[in-house]
Protein backbone atom coordinates (compact mmCIF):
# COMPACT_ATOMS: atom_id res chain seq x y z
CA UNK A 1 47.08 62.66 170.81
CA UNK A 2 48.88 66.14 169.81
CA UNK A 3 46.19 68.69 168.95
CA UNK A 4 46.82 70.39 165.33
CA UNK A 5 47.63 73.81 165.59
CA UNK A 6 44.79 75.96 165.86
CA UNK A 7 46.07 78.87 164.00
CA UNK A 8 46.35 76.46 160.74
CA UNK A 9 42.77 75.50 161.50
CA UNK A 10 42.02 79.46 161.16
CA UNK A 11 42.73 79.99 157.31
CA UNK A 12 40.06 79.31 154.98
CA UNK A 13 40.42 76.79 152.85
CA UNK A 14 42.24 76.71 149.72
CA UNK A 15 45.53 78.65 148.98
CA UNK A 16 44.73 80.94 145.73
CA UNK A 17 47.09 79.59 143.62
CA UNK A 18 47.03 75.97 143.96
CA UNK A 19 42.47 76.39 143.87
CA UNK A 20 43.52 77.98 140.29
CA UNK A 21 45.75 75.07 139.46
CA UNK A 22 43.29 72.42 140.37
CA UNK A 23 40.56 74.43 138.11
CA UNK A 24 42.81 74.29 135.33
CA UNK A 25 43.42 70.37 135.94
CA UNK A 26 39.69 69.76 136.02
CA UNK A 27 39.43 72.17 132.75
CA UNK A 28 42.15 69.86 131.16
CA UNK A 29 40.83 66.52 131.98
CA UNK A 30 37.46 67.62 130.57
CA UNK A 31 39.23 69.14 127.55
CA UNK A 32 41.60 67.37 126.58
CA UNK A 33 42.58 68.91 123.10
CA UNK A 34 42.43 72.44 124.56
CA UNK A 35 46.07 74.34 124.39
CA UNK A 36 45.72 76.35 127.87
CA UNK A 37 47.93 79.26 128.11
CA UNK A 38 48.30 80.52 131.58
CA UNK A 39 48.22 84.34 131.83
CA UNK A 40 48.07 83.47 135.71
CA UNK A 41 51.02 82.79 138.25
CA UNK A 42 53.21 85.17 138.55
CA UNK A 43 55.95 82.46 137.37
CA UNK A 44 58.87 83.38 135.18
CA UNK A 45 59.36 81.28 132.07
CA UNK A 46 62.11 82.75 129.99
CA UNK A 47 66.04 81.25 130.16
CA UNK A 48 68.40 82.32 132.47
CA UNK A 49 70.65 84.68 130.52
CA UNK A 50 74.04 83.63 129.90
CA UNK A 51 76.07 85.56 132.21
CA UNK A 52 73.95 85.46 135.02
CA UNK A 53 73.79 81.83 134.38
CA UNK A 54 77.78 81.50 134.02
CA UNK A 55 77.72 82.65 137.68
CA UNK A 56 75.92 79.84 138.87
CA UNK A 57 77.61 77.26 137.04
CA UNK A 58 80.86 78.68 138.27
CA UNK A 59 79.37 79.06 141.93
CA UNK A 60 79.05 75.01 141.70
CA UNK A 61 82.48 74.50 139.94
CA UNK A 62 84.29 76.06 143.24
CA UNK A 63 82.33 73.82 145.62
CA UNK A 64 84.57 70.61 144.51
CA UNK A 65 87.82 72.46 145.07
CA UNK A 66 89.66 72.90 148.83
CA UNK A 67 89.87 76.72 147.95
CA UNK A 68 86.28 77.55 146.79
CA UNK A 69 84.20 75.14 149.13
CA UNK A 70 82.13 76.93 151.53
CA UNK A 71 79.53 75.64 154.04
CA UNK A 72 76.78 77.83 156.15
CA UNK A 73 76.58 81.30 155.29
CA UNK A 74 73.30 82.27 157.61
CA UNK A 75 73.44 85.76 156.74
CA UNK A 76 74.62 85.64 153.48
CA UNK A 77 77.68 86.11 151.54
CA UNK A 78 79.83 89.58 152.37
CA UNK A 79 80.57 90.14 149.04
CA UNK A 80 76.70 89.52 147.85
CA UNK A 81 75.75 92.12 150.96
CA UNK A 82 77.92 94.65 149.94
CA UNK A 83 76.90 94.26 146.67
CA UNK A 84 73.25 94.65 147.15
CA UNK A 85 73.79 98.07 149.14
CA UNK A 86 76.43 99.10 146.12
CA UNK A 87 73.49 98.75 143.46
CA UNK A 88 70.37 99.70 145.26
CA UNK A 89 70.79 101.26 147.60
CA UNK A 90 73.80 104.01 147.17
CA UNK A 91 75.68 101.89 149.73
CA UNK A 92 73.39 103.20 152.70
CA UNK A 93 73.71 99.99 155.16
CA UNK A 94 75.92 98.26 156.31
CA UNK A 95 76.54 94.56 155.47
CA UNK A 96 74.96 93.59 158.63
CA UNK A 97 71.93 95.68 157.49
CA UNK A 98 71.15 93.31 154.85
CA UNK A 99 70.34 89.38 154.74
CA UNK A 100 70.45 87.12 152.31
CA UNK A 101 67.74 84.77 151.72
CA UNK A 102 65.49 81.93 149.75
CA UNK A 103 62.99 84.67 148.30
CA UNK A 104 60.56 87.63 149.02
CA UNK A 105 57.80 85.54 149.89
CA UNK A 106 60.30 83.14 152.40
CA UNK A 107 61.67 86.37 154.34
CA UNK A 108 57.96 87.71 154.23
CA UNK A 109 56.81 84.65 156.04
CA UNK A 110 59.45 84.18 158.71
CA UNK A 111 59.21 88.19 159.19
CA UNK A 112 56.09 87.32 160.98
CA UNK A 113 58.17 85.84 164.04
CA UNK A 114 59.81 89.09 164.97
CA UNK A 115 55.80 90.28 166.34
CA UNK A 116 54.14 87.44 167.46
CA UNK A 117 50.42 86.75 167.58
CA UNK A 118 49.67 89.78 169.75
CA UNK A 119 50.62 92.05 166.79
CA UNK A 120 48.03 94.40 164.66
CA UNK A 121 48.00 93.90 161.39
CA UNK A 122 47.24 96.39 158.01
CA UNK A 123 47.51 95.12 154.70
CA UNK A 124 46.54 96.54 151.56
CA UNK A 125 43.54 95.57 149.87
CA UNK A 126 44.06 93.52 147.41
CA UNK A 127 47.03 92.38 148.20
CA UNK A 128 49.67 88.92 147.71
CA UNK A 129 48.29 86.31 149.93
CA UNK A 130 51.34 85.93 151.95
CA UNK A 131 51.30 89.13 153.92
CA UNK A 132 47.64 88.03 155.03
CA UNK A 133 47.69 83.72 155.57
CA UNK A 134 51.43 84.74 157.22
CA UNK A 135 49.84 86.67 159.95
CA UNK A 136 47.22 83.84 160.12
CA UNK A 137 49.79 81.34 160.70
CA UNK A 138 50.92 83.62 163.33
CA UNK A 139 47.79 84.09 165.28
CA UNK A 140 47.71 87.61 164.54
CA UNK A 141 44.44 87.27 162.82
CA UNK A 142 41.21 84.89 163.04
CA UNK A 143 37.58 84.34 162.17
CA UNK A 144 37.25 84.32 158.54
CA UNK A 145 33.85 85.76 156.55
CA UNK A 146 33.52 87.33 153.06
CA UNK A 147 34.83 90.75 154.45
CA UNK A 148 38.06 89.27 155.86
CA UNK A 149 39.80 87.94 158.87
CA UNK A 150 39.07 89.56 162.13
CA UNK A 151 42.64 90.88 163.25
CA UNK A 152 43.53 92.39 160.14
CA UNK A 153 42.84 96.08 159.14
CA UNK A 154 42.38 96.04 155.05
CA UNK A 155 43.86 99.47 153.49
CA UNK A 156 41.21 99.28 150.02
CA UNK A 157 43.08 100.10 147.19
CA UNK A 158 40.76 101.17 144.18
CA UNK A 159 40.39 103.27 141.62
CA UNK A 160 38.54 105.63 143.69
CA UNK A 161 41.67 106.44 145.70
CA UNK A 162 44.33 106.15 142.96
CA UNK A 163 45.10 102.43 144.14
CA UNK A 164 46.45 104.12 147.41
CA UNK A 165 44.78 103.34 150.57
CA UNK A 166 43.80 105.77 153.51
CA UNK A 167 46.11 106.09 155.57
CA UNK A 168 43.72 106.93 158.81
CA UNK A 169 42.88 103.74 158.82
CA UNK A 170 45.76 102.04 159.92
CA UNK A 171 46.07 101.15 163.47
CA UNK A 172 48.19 102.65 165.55
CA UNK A 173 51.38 100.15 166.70
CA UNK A 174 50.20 97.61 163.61
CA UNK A 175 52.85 96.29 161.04
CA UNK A 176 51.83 97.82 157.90
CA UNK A 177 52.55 95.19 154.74
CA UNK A 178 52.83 97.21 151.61
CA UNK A 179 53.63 96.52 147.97
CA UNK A 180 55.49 98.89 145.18
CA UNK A 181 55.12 97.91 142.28
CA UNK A 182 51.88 96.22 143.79
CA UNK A 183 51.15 92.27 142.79
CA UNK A 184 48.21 91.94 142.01
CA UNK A 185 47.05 95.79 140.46
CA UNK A 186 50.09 96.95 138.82
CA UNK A 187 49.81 100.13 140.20
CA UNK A 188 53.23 101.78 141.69
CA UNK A 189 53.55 104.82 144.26
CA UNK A 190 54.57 107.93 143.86
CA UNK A 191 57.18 110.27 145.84
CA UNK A 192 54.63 112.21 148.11
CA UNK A 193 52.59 109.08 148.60
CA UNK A 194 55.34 106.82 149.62
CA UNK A 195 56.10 110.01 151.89
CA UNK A 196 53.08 109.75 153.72
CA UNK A 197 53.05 106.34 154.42
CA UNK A 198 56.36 106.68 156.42
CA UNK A 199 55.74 109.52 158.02
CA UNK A 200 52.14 107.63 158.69
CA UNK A 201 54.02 104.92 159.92
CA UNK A 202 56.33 106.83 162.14
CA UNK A 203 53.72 109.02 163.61
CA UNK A 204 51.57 106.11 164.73
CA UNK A 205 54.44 104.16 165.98
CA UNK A 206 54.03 101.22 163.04
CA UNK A 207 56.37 99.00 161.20
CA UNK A 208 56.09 98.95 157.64
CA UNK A 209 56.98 95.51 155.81
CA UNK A 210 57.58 97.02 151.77
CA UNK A 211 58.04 94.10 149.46
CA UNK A 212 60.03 95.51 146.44
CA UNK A 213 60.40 92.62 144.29
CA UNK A 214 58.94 94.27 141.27
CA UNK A 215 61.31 97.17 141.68
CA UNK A 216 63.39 96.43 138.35
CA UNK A 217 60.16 96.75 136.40
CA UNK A 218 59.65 100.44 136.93
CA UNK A 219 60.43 102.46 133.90
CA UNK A 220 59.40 106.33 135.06
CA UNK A 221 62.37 108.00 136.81
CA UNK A 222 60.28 109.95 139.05
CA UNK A 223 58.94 106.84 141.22
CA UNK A 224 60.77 105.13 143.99
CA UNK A 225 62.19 101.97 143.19
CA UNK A 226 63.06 101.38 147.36
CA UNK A 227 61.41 103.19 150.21
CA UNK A 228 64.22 104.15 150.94
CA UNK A 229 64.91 106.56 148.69
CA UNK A 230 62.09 108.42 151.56
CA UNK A 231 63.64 110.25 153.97
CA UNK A 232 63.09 108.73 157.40
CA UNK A 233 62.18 105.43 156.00
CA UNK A 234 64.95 103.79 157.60
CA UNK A 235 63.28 104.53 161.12
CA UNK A 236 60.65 102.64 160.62
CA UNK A 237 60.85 100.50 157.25
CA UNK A 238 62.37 96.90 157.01
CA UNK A 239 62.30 96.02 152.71
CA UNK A 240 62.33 92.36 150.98
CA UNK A 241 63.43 92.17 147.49
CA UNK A 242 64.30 89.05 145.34
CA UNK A 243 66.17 87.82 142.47
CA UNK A 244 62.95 85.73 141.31
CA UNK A 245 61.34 87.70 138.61
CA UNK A 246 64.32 90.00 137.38
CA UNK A 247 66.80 87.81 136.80
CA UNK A 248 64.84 84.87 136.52
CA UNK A 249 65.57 82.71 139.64
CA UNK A 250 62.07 81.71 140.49
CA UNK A 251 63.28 78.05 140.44
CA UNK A 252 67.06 78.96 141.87
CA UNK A 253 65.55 81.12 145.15
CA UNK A 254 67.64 84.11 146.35
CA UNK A 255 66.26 87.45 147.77
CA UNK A 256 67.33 89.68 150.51
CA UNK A 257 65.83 91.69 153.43
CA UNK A 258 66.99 95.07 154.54
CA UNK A 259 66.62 95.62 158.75
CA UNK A 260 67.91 99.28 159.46
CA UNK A 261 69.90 99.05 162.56
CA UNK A 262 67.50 102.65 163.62
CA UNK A 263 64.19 100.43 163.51
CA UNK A 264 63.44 100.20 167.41
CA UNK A 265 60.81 98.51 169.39
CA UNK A 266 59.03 100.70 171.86
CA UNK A 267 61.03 99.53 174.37
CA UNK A 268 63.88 100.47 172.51
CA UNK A 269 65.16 96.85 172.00
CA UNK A 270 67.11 96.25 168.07
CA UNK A 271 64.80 94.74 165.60
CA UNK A 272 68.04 94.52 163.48
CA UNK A 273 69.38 92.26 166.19
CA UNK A 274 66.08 90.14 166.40
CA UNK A 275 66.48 88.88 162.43
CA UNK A 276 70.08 88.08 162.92
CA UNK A 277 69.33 85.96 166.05
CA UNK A 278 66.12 84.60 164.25
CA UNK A 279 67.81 83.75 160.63
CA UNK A 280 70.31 82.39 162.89
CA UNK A 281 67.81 80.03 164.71
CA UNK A 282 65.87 78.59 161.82
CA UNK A 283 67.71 79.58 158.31
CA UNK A 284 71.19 78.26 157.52
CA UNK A 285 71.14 80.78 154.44
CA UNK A 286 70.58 81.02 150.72
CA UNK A 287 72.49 78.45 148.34
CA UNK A 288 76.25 79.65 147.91
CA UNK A 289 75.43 78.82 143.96
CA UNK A 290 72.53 80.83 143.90
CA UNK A 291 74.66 83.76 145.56
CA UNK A 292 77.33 83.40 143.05
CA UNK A 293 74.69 83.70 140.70
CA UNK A 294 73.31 86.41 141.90
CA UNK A 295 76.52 88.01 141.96
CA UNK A 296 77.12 87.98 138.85
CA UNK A 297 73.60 89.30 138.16
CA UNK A 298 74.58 92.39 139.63
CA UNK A 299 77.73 93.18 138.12
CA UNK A 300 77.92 95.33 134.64
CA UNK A 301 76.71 92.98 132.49
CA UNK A 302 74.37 90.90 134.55
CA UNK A 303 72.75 94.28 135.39
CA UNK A 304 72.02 94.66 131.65
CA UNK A 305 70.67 90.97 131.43
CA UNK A 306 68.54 92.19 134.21
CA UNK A 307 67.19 95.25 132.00
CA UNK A 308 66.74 93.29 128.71
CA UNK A 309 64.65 90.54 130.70
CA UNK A 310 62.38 92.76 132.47
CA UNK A 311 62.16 94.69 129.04
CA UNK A 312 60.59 91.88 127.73
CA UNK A 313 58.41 91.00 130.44
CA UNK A 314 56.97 94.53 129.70
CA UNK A 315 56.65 94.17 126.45
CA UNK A 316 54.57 91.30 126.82
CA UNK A 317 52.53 93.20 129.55
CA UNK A 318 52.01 96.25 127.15
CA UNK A 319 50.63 93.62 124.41
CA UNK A 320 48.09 92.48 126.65
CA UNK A 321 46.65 96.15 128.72
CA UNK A 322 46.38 97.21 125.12
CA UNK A 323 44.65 93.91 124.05
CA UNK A 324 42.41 94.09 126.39
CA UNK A 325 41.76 98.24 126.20
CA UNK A 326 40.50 97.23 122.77
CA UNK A 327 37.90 95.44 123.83
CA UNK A 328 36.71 98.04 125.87
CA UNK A 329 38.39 96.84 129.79
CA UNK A 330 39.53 99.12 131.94
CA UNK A 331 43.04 98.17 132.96
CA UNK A 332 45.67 99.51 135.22
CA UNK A 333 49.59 98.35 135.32
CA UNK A 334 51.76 96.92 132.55
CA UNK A 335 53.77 100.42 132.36
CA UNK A 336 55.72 99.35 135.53
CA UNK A 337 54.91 96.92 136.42
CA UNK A 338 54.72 93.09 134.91
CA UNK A 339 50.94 92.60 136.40
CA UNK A 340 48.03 94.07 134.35
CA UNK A 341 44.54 94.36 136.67
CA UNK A 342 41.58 94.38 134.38
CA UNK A 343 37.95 95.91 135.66
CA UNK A 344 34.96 93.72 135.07
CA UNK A 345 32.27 95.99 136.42
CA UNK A 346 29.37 93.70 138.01
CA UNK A 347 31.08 90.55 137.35
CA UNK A 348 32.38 87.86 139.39
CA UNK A 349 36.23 87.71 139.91
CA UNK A 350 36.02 83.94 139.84
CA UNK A 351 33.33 83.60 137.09
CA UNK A 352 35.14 86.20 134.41
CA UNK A 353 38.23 83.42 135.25
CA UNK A 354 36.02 80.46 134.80
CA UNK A 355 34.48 82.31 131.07
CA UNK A 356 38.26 83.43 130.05
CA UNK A 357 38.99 79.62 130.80
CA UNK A 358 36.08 78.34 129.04
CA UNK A 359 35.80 80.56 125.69
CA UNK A 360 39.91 81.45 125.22
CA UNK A 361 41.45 78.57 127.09
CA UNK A 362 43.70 81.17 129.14
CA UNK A 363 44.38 80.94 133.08
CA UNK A 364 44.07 83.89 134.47
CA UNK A 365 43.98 85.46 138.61
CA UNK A 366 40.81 86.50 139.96
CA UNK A 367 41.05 89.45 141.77
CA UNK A 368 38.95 87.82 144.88
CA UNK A 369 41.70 85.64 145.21
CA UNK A 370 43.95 88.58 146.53
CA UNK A 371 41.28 90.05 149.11
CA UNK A 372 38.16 91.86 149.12
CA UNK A 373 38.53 94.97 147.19
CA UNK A 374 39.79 92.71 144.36
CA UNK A 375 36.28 91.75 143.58
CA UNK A 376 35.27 92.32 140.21
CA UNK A 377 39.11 92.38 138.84
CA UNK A 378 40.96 89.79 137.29
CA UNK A 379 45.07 90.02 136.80
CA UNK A 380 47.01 88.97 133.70
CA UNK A 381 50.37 88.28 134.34
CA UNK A 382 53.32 89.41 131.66
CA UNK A 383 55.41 85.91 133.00
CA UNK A 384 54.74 84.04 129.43
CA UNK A 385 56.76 83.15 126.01
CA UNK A 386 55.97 85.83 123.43
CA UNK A 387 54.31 83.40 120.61
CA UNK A 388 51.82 82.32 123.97
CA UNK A 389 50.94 85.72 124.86
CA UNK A 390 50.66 86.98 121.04
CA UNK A 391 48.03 83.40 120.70
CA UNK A 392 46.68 84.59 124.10
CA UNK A 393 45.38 87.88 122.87
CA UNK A 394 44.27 86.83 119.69
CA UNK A 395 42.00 84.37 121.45
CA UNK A 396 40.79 87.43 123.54
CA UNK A 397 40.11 89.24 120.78
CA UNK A 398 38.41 86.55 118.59
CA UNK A 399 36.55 85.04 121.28
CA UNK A 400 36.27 87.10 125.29
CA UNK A 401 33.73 89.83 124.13
């Protein structure tokens, strides 16, 4: 018989998010006249606005005429390419710079064939579980205990260091994932420390992976919305970014990735040309309706559809952080960002999720779930209808502390 794949056989058991939605069953079955809010997946809920959404419906009207079929588009559509360097990025790459794709977390996960099982890996701590069971999947990592998986270098990001992680600790000729507006703390980087982690990465001859897809949440001028707005990142910085939580397309899946054609390997072979051949090999591209979709998303008034749904999405987050500041919790994120990471000194990540669940009837993240450092920290997530987060944090309030 075939032998399962032993790198499977290395993750621990239980992906975060579907351990949290088996709690919540078990909470549900036992409870069966609670109302459970979830304040927990990172999962869009509001409509589609209308002229993004007029985009997609007119993406699948052309596919039943001879003059607006179209079949395979592996990289992605030219006009969706050049539109993503028009709006974020000043028009800095080339078409063939930028690939369209299923989502963040898809791109994210095949990324992880461009360096094999041999590479080093440095993620921050906490962090989204992809960057970490993708490199497990990979081989790149192994042997799981309550610090981590051997393989993997974890950057701890706490309030002792501003959320920012020490930068001597990544390993030299290691892909670096990183996260701006981060998912799970909320906390974003600034100018000078986004500076140092490219010139880190360049000086130590490292790759840096920086997932953006909370980009269109930042607020405050001053902080990057791309690494690229660093000079140098394009040396040594490939960026994911996504449609999902902006415009709402969760459910429709379309992000991008950026490859700088200037990203080498050491032996001076084209990453750039690596993800073409690779997206080639095992990606036929994103739907054509979802790119017309997200075409439209990014034109004048789709960009303000954008603004007024992430606007909300904040104002939701700013209910909760000051909810929960109240009662006397330390919180970080909400400003920019649609994640709120809450400080429960002492506690239990898993056990302050199993009393919110008990006492309020709200799902919530605990901050184990994202990697060590997240101990003691559970996130609240913005992703919710108004009237359920206004019912959410009068619960808190009535009944938490």
């Amino acid at each position: 018989m075939i032998r399962r794949n032993p790198f499977i056989a290395n993750l621990k058991a239980g992906y975060l998010f579907p351990e949290i939605g088996k709690r919540r069953r078990e909470f549900a079955a036992a409870n069966p006249d609670a109302k459970i809010i979830s304040l927990g997946v990172g999962n869009t809920t509001e409509p589609i606005l209308p002229h993004t959404n007029a985009g997609l419906v007119e993406g699948a009207k052309k596919l039943c005429t001879i003059e607006g079929y179209s079949g395979y588009q592996d990289e992605g559509l030219p006009k969706l390419r050049e539109k993503i360097s028009e709006v974020f990025y000043k028009g800095k790459f080339s078409i063939d710079e930028i690939f369209i794709s299923d989502g963040a977390k898809c791109d994210i996960g095949r990324l992880q064939t461009l360096f094999g099982a041999a590479a080093k890996i440095a993620v921050q701590d906490p962090s989204y579980p992809v960057y970490v069971d993708g490199s497990v999947l990979a081989g790149a990592a192994t042997g799981w205990d309550k610090t981590g998986y051997a393989g993997i270098t974890y950057l701890p990001c706490t309030e002792d260091n501003n959320f920012f992680p020490n930068l001597d600790l990544v390993p030299r000729d290691s892909i670096i994932y990183f996260c701006s507006p981060n998912n799970p703390t909320g906390a974003v980087s600034d100018r000078k420390q986004l500076t140092a982690l490219v010139e880190a990465a360049i000086s130590k001859g490292c790759i840096i992976v920086f997932d953006a897809a909370y980009s269109e949440f930042i607020r405050d001028p001053s902080l990057p919305k791309t690494i690229y707005e660093i000079d140098r990142a394009d040396l040594c910085a490939i960026e994911v970014n996504s449609f999902s939580k902006p415009a709402g397309f969760t459910g429709v899946r379309l992000g991008w990735s950026v490859v700088p054609k200037a990203i080498k390997y050491c032996g001076g072979e084209s990453v750039n040309a690596d993800w073409n051949r690779i997206t080639g090999t095992i990606f036929n591209g994103a739907s054509n309706i979802a790119q017309a979709g997200g075409l439209a998303a990014l034109d004048e008034e789709g960009l303000k559809e954008i603004r007024s749904l992430t606007d909300f999405y904040l104002g939701n987050a700013k209910i909760i952080r000051s909810t929960l500041e109240k009662l006397g919790i330390k919180c970080i994120g909400g400003d920019n960002s649609p994640y709120i990471w809450a400080f429960f000194p002492g506690k239990d990540s898993w056990d302050v999720f199993a009393e919110i669940l008990e006492k309020c009837h709200i799902v919530t993240t605990p901050g184990a779930g994202f990697g060590p450092a997240g101990q003691g920290y559970v996130r609240f997530s913005a992703f919710g209808h108004r009237a359920d987060v206004e019912e959410a944090c009068r619960r808190l309030a009535a009944g938490f502390i």
